[in-house]
C-alpha atoms as a PDB file:
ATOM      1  CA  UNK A   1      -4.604   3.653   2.731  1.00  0.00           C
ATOM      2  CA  UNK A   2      -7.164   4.398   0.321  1.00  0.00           C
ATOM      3  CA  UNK A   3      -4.949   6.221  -2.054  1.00  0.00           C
ATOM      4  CA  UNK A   4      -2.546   2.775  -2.360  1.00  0.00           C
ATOM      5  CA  UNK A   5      -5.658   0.672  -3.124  1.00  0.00           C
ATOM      6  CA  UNK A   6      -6.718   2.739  -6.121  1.00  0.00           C
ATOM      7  CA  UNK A   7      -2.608   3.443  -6.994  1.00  0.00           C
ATOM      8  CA  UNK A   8      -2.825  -0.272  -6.820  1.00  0.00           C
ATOM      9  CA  UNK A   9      -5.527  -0.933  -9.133  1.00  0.00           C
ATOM     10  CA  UNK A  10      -4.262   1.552 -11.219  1.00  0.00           C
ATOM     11  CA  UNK A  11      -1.000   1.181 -12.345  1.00  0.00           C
ATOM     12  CA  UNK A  12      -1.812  -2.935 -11.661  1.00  0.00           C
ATOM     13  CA  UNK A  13       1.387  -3.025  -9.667  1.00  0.00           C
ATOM     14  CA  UNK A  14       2.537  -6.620  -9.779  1.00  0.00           C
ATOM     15  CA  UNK A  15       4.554  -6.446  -6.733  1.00  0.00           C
ATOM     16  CA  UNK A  16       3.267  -9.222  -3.857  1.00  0.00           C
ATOM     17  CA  UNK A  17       4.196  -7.401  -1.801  1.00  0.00           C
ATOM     18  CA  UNK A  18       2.354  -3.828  -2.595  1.00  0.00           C
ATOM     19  CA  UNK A  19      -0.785  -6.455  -1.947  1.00  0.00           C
ATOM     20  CA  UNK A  20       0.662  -7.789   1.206  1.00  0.00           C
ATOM     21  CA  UNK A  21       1.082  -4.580   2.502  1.00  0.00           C
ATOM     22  CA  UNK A  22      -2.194  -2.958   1.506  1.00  0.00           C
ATOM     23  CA  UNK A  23      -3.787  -5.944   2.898  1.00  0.00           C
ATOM     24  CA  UNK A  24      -2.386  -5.573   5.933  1.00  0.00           C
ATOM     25  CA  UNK A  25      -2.740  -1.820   6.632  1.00  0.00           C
ATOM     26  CA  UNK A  26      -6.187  -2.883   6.347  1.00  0.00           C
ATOM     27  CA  UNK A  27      -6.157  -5.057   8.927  1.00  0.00           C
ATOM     28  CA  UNK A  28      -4.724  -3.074  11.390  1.00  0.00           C
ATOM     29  CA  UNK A  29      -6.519  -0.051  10.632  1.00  0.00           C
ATOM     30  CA  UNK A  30      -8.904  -0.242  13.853  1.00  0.00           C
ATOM     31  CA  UNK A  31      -6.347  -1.180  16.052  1.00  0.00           C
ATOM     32  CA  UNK A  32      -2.927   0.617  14.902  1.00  0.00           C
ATOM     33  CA  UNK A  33      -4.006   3.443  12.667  1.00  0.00           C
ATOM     34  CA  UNK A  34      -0.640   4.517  12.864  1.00  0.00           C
ATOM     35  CA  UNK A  35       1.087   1.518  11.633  1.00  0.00           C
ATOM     36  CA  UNK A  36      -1.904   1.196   8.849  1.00  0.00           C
ATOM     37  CA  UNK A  37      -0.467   4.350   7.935  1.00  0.00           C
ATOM     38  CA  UNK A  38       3.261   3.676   7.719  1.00  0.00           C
ATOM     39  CA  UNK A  39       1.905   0.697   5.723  1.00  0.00           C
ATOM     40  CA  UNK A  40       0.078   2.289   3.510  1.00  0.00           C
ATOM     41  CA  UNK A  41       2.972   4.759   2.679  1.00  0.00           C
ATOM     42  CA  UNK A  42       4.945   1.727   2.265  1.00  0.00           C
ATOM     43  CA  UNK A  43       3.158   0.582  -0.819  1.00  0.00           C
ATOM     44  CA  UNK A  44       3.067   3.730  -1.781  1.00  0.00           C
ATOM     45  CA  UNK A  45       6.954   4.194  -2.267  1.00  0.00           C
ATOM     46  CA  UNK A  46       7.425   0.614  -3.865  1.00  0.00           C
ATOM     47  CA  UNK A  47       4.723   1.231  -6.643  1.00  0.00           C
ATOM     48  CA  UNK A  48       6.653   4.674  -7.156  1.00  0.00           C
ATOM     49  CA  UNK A  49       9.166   2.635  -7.620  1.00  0.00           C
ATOM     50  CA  UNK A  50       7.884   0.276  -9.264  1.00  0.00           C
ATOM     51  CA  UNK A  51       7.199   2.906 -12.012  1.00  0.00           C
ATOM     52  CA  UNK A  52      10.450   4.475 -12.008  1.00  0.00           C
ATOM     53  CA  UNK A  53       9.386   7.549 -10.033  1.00  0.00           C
END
C-alpha cells in the first residue's frame, strides 16, 4: 500500500478514485490486510493506466 501512496504522489494521478482506494486500503489495513492489499494493487493498475502503461 505504500508503493500506491508514493505512485500516487508521484505521477499526481488525478483519478478519485486512485484516492478512494488508497484511502481505503488504509483503513482496512489492521483488520483485512488482505483486502488492503487487493486495494492497494487496485490503484496500482488504474494509475498504470492512467499513464498508458
Amino acid at each position: 500500500m505504500n508503493r500506491a501512496e508514493k505512485e500516487l504522489a508521484y505521477y499526481r494521478a488525478q483519478d478519485a478514485l486512485v484516492k478512494d482506494l488508497v484511502a481505503e486500503a488504509k483503513a482496512r489495513l489492521e483488520k483485512e490486510p488482505g483486502r488492503a492489499f487487493l486495494l492497494a494493487r487496485a490503484a496500482l493498475a488504474l494509475i498504470s493506466a492512467e499513464r498508458g502503461f
